[in-house]
PDB file of N, CA and C in Angstrom:
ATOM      1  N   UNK A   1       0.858  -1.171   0.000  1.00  0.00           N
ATOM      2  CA  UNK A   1       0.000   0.000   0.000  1.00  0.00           C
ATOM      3  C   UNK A   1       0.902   1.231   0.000  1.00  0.00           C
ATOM      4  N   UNK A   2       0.604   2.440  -0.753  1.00  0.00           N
ATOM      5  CA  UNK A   2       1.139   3.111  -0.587  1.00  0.00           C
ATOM      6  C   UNK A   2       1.218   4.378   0.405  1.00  0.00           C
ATOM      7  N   UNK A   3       2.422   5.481   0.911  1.00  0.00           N
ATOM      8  CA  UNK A   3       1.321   5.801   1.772  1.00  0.00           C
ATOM      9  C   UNK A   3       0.141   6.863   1.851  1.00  0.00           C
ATOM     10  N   UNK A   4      -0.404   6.926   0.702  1.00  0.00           N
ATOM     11  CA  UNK A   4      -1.665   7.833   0.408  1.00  0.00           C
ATOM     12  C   UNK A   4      -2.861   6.395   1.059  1.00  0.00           C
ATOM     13  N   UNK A   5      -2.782   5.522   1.780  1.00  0.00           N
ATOM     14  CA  UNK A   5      -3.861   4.833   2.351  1.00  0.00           C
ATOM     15  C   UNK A   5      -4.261   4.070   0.755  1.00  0.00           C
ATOM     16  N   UNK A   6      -3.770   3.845  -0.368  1.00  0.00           N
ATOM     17  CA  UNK A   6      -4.554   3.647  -1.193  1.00  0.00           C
ATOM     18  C   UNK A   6      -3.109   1.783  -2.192  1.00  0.00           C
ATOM     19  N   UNK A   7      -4.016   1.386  -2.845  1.00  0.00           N
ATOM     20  CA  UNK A   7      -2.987   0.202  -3.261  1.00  0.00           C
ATOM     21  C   UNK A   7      -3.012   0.731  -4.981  1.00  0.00           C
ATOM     22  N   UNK A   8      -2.517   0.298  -5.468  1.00  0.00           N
ATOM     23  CA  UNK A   8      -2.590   0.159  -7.200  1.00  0.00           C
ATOM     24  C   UNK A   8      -3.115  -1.204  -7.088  1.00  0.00           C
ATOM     25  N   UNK A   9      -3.359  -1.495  -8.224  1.00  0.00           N
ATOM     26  CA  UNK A   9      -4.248  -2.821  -9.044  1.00  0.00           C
ATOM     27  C   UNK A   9      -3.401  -3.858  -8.374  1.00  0.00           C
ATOM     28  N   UNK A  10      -1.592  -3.784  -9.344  1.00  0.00           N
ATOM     29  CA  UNK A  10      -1.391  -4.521  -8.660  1.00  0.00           C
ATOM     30  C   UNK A  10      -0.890  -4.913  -7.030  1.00  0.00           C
ATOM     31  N   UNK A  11      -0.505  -3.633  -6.482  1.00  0.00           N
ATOM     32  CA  UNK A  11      -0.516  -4.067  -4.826  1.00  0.00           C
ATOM     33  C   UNK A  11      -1.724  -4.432  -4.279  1.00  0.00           C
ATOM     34  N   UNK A  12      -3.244  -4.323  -4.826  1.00  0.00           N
ATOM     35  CA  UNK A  12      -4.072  -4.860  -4.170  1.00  0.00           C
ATOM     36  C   UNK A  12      -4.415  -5.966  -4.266  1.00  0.00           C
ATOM     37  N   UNK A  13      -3.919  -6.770  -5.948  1.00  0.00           N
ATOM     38  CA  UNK A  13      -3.783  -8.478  -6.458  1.00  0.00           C
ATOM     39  C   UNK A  13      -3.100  -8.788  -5.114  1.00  0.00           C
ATOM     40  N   UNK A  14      -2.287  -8.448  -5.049  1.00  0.00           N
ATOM     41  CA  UNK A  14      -0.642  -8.996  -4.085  1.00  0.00           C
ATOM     42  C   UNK A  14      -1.543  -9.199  -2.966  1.00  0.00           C
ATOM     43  N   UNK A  15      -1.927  -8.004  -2.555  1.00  0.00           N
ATOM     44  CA  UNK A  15      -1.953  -8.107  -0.987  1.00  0.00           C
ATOM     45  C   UNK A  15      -3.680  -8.560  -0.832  1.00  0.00           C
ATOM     46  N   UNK A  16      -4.576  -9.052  -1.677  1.00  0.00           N
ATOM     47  CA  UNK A  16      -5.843 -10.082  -1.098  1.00  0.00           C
ATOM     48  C   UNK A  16      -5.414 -11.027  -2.207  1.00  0.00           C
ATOM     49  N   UNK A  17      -4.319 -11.626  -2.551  1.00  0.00           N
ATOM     50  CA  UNK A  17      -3.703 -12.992  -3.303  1.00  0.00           C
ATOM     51  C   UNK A  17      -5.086 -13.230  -4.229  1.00  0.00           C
ATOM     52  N   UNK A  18      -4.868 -12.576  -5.375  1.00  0.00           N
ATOM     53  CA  UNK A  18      -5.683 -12.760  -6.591  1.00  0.00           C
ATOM     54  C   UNK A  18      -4.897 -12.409  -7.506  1.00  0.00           C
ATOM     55  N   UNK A  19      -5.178 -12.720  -8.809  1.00  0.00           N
ATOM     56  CA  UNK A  19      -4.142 -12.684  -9.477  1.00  0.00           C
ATOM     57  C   UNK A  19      -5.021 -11.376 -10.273  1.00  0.00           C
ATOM     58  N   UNK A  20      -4.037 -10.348 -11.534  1.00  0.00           N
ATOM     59  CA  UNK A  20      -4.690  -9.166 -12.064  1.00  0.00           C
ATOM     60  C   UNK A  20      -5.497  -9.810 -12.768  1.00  0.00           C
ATOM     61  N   UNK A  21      -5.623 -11.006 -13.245  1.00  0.00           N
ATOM     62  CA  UNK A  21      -6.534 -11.934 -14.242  1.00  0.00           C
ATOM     63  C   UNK A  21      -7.572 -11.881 -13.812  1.00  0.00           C
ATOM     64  N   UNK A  22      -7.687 -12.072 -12.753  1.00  0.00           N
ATOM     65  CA  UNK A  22      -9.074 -12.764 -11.673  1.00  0.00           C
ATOM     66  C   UNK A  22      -9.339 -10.971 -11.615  1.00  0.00           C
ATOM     67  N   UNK A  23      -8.482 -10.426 -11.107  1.00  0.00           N
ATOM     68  CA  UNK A  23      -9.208  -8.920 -10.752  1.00  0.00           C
ATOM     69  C   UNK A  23     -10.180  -8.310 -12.208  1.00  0.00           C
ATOM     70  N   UNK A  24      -9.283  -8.442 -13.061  1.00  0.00           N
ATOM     71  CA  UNK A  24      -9.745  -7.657 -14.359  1.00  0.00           C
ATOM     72  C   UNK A  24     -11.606  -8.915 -14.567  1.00  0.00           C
ATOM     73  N   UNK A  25     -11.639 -10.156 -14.533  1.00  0.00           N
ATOM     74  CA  UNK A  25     -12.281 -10.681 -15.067  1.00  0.00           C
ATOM     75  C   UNK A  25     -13.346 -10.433 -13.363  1.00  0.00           C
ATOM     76  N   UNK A  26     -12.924 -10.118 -12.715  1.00  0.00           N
ATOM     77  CA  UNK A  26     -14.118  -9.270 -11.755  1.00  0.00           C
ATOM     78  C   UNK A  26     -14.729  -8.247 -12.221  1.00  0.00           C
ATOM     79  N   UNK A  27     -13.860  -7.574 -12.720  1.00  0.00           N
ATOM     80  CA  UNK A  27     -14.218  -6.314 -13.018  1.00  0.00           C
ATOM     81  C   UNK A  27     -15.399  -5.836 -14.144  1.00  0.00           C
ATOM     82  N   UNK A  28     -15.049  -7.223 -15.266  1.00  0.00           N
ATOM     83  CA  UNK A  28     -16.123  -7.207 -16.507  1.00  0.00           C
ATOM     84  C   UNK A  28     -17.643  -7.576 -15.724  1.00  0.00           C
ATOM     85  N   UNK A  29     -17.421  -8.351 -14.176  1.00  0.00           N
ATOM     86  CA  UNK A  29     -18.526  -8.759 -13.477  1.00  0.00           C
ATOM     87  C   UNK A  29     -19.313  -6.956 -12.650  1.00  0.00           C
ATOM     88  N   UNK A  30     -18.183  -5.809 -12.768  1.00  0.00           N
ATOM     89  CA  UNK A  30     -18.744  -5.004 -11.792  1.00  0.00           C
ATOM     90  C   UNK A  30     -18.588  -5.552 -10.432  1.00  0.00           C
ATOM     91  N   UNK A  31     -17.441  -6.498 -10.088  1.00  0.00           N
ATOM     92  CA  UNK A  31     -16.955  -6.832  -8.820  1.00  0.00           C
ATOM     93  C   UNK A  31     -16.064  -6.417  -7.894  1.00  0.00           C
ATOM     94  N   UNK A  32     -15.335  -5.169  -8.289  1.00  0.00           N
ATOM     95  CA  UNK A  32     -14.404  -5.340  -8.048  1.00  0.00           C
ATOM     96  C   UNK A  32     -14.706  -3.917  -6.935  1.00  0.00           C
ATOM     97  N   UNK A  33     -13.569  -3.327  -6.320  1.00  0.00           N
ATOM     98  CA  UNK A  33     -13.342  -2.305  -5.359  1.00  0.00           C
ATOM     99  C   UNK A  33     -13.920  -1.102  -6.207  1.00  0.00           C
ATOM    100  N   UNK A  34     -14.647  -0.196  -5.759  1.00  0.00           N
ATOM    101  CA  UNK A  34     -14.138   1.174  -6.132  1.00  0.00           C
ATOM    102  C   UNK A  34     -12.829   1.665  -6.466  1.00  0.00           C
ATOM    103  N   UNK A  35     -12.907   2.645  -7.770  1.00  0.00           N
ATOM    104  CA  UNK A  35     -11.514   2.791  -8.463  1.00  0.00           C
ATOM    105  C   UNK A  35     -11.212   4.286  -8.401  1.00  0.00           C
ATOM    106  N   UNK A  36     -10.271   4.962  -8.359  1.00  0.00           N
ATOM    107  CA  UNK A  36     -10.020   6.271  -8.203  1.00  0.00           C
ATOM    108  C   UNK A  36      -8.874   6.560  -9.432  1.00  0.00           C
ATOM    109  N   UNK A  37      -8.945   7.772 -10.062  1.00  0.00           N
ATOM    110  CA  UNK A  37      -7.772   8.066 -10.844  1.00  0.00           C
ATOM    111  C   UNK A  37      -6.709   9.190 -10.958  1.00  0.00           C
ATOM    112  N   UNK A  38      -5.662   9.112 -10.251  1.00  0.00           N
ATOM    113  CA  UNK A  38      -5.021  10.153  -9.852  1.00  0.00           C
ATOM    114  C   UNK A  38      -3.666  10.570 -10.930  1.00  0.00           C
ATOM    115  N   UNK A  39      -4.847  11.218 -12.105  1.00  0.00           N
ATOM    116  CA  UNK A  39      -3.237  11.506 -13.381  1.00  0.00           C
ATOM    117  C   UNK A  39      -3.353  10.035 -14.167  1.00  0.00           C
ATOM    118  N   UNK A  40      -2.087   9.091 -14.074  1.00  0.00           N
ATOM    119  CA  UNK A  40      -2.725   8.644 -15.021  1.00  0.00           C
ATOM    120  C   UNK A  40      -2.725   7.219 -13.988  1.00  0.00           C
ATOM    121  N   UNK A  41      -2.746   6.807 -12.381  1.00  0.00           N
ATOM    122  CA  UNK A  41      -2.534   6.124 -12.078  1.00  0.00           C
ATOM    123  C   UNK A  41      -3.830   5.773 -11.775  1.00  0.00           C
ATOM    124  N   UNK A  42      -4.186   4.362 -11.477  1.00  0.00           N
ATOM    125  CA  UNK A  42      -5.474   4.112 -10.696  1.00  0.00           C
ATOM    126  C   UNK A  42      -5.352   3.229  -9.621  1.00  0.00           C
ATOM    127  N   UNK A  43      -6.301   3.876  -8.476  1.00  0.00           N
ATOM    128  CA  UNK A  43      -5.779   3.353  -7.017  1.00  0.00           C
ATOM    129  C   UNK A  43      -7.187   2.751  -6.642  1.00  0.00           C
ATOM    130  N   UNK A  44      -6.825   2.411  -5.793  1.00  0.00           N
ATOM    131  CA  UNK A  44      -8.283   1.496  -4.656  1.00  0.00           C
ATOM    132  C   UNK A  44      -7.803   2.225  -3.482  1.00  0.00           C
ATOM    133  N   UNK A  45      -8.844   2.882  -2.678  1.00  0.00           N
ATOM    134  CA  UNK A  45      -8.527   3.293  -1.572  1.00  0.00           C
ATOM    135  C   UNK A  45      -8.863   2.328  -0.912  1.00  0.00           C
ATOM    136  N   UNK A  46      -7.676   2.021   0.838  1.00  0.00           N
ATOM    137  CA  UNK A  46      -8.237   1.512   2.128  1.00  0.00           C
ATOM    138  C   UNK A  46      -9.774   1.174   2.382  1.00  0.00           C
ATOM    139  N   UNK A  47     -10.520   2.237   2.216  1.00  0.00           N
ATOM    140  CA  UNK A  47     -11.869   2.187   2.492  1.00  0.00           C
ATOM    141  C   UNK A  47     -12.623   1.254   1.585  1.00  0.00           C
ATOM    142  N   UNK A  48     -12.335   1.694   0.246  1.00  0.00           N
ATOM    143  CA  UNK A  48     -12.957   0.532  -0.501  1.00  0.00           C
ATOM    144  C   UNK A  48     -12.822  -0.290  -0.840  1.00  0.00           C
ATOM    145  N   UNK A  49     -11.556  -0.927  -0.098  1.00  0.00           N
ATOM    146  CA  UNK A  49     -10.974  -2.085  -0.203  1.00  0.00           C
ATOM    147  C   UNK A  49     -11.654  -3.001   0.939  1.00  0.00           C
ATOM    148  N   UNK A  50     -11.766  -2.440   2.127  1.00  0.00           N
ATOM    149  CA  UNK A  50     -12.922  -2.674   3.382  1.00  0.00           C
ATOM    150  C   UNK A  50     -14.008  -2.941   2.537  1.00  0.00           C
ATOM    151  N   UNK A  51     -14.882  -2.037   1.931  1.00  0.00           N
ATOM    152  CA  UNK A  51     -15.744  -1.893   1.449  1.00  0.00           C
ATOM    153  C   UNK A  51     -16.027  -3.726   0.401  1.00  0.00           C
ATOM    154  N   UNK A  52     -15.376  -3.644  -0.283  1.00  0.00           N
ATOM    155  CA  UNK A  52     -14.981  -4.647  -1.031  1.00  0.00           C
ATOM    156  C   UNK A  52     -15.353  -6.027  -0.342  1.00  0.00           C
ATOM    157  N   UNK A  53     -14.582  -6.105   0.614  1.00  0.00           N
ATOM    158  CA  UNK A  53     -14.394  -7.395   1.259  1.00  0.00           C
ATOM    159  C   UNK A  53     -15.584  -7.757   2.082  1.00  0.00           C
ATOM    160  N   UNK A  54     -15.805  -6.779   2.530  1.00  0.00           N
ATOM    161  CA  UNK A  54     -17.513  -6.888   3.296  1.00  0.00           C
ATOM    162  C   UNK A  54     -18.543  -7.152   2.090  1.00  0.00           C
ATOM    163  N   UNK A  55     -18.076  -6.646   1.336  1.00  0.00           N
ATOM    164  CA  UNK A  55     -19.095  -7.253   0.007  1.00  0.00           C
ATOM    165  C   UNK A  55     -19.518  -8.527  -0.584  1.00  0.00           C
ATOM    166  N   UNK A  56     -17.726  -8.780  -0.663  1.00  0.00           N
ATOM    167  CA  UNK A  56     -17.464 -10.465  -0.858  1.00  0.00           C
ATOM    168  C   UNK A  56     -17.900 -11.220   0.400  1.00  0.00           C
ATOM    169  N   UNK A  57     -17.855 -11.082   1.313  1.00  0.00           N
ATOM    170  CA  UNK A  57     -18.221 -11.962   2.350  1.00  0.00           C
ATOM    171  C   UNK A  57     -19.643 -11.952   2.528  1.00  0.00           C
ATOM    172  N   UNK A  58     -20.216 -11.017   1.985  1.00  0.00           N
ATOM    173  CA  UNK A  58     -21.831 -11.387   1.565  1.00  0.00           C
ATOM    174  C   UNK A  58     -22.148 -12.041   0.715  1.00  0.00           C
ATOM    175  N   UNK A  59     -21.847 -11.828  -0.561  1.00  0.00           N
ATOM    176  CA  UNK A  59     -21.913 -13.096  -1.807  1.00  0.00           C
ATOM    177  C   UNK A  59     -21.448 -14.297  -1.606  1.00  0.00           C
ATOM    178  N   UNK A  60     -20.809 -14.317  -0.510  1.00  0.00           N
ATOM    179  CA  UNK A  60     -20.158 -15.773  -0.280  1.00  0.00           C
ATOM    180  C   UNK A  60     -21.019 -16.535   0.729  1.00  0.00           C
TER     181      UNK A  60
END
């Protein structure tokens, strides 16, 4: 994570062990974290990474 509280794509694969495959093919689902774009980078904040996981643990 970096320390703006926020991960890139791939520090957030890394750090909930998914691969960018699985993330991206979430993503065509509308599964995935809230996305933010800062210039030309795109981050997942802390929060919606929380956000996220409380999500998944409902669908599950």
């Amino acid at each position: 994570m970096t320390k703006l509280g926020a991960y890139s794509i791939e520090e957030f694969c890394k750090n909930h062990k998914i691969s960018k495959a699985h993330f991206y093919n979430l993503q065509k689902k509308q599964l995935t974290p809230r996305i933010m774009k800062v210039g030309k980078r795109v981050l997942i904040s802390e929060e919606a990474a929380i956000d996220w996981r409380k999500k998944m643990e409902e669908i599950c």
